[in-house]
Protein backbone atom coordinates (compact mmCIF):
# COMPACT_ATOMS: atom_id res chain seq x y z
CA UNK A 1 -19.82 82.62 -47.15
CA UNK A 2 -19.78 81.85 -50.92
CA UNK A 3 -23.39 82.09 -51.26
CA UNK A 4 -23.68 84.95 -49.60
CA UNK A 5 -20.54 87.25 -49.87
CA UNK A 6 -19.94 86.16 -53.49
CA UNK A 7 -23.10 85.37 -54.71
CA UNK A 8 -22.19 81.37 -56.15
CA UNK A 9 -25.42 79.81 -55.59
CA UNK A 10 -24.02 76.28 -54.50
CA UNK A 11 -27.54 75.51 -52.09
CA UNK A 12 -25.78 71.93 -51.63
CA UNK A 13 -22.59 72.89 -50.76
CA UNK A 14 -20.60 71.20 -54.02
CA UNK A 15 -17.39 73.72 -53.38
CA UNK A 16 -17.14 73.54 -49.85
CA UNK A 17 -17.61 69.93 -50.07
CA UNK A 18 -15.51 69.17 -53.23
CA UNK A 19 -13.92 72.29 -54.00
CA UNK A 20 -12.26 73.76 -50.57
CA UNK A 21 -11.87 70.30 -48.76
CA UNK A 22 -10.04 68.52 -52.14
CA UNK A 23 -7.73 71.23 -51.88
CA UNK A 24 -6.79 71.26 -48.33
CA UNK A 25 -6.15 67.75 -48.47
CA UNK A 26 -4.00 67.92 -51.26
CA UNK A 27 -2.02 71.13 -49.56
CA UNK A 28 -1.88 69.02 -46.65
CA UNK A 29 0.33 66.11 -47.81
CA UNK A 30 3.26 69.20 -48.35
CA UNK A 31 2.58 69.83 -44.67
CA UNK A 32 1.91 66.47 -43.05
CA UNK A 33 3.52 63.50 -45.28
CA UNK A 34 6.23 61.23 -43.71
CA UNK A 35 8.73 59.08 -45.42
CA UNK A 36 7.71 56.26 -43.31
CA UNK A 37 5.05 55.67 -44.93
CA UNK A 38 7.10 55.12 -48.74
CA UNK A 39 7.10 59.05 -49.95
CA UNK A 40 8.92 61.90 -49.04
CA UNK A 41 8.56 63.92 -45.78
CA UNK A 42 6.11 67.21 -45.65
CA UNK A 43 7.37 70.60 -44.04
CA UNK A 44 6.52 69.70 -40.76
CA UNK A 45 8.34 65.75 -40.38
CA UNK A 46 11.82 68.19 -41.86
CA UNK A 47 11.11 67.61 -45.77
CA UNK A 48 11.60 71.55 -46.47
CA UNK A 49 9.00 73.76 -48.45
CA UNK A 50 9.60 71.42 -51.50
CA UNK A 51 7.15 69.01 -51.36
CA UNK A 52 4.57 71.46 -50.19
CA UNK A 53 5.09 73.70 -53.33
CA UNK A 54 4.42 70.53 -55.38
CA UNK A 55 1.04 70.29 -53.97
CA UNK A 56 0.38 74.17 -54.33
CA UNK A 57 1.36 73.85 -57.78
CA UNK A 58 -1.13 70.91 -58.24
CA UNK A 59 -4.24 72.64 -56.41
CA UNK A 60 -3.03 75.82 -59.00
CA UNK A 61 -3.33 73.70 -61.83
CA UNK A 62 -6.73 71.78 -61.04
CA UNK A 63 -8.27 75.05 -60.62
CA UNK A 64 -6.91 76.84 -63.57
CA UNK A 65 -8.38 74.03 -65.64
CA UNK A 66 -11.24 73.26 -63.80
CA UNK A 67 -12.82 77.09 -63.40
CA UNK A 68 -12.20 77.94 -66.72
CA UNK A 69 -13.85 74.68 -67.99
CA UNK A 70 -16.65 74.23 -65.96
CA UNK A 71 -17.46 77.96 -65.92
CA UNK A 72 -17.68 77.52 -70.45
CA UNK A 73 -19.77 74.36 -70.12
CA UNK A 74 -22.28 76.14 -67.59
CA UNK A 75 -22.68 79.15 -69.90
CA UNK A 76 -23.34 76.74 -72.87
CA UNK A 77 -26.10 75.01 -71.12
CA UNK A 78 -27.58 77.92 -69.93
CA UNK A 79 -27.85 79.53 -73.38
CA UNK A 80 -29.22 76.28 -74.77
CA UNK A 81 -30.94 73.62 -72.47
CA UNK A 82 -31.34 76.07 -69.11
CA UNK A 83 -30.01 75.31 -65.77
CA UNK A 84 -32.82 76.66 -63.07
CA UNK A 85 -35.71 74.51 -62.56
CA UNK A 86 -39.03 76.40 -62.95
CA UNK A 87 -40.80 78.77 -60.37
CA UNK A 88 -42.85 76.76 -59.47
CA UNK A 89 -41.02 73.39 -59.25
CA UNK A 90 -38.31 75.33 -56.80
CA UNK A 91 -41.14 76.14 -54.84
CA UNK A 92 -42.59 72.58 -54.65
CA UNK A 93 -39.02 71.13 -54.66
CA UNK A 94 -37.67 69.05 -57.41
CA UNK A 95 -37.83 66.52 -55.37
CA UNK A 96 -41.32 66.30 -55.90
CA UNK A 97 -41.58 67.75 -59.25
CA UNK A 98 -39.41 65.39 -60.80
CA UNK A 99 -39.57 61.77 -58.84
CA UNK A 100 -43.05 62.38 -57.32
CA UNK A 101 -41.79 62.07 -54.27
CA UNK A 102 -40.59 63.72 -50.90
CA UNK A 103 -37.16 62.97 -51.03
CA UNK A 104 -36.49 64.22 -46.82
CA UNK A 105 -40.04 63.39 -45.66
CA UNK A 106 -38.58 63.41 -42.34
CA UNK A 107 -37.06 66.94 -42.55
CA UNK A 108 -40.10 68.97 -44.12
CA UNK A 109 -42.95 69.38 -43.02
CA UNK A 110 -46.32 70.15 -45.58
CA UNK A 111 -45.18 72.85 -48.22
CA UNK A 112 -47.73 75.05 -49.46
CA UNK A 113 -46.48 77.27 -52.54
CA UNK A 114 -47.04 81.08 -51.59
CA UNK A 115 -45.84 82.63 -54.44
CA UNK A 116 -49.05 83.38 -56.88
CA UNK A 117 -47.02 83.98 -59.86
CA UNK A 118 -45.35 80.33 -59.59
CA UNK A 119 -48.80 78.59 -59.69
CA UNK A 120 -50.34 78.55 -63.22
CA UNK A 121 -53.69 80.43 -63.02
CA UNK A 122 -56.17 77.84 -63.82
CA UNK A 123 -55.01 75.48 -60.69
CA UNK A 124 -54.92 76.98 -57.09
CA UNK A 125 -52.07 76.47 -54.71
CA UNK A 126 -51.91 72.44 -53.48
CA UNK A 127 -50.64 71.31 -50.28
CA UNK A 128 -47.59 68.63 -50.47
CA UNK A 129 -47.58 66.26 -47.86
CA UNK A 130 -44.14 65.43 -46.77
CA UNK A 131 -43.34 61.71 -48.26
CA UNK A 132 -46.21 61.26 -50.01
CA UNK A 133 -46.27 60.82 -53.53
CA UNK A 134 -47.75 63.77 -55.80
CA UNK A 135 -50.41 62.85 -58.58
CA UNK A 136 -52.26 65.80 -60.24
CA UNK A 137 -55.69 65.39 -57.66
CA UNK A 138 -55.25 67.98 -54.76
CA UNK A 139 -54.38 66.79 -51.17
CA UNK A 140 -57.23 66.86 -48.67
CA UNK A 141 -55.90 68.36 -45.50
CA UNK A 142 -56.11 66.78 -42.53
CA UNK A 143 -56.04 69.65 -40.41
């Protein structure tokens, strides 16, 4: 939904993962925690709405600090270092543009780059075998 309703490009799933789960945990203790186990009890063992605000107030907090910042510190780098990867690294993977290597040679299968634009002019399109490593000789296919 993020990455398509409200355009966040998170292709690994950082928020969901981080983000969305962090905070249900934490909202969770106001729902779920018990005394028996050397707190206080959540809304649903009879500890009232009060513990439960305390963890709504907390999730408020990390995110009013942690948007703001994060969202300053991504606009810096972008307007000095750069955050996207090249054209045609992306279409390569930066896997193999930057270790040389298929990092999911399991899960891909040979990539050719389609996108004529991406490739500089003087080299032609190269097949990239899946878990090989890349050098700057094209591939020979096997096909």
């Amino acid at each position: 939904m993020l990455d398509r309703k409200l355009k966040v490009d998170d292709p690994v799933g950082a928020i969901a993962a981080h983000g969305f789960a962090s905070a249900w945990g934490t909202i969770a203790v106001g729902l779920f925690a018990s005394a028996s186990y050397g707190g206080v009890d959540g809304l649903f063992f009879g500890g009232g709405t009060s513990q439960l605000m305390v963890q709504l107030i907390g999730v408020s907090v990390a995110f009013l600090f942690v948007f703001p910042t994060s969202f300053i510190v991504f606009k810096v780098i972008a307007m000095t270092a750069g955050i996207r990867a090249s054209a045609e690294y992306q279409i390569r993977g930066l896997d193999i543009s930057e270790h040389e290597a298929a990092g999911y040679p399991d899960f891909a299968p040979a990539i050719t780059p389609t996108v004529a634009s991406a490739a500089p002019a003087a080299s032609p399109p190269v097949p990239v075998p899946s878990g090989a490593a890349v050098d700057d000789a094209p591939e020979e296919s096997t096909e």
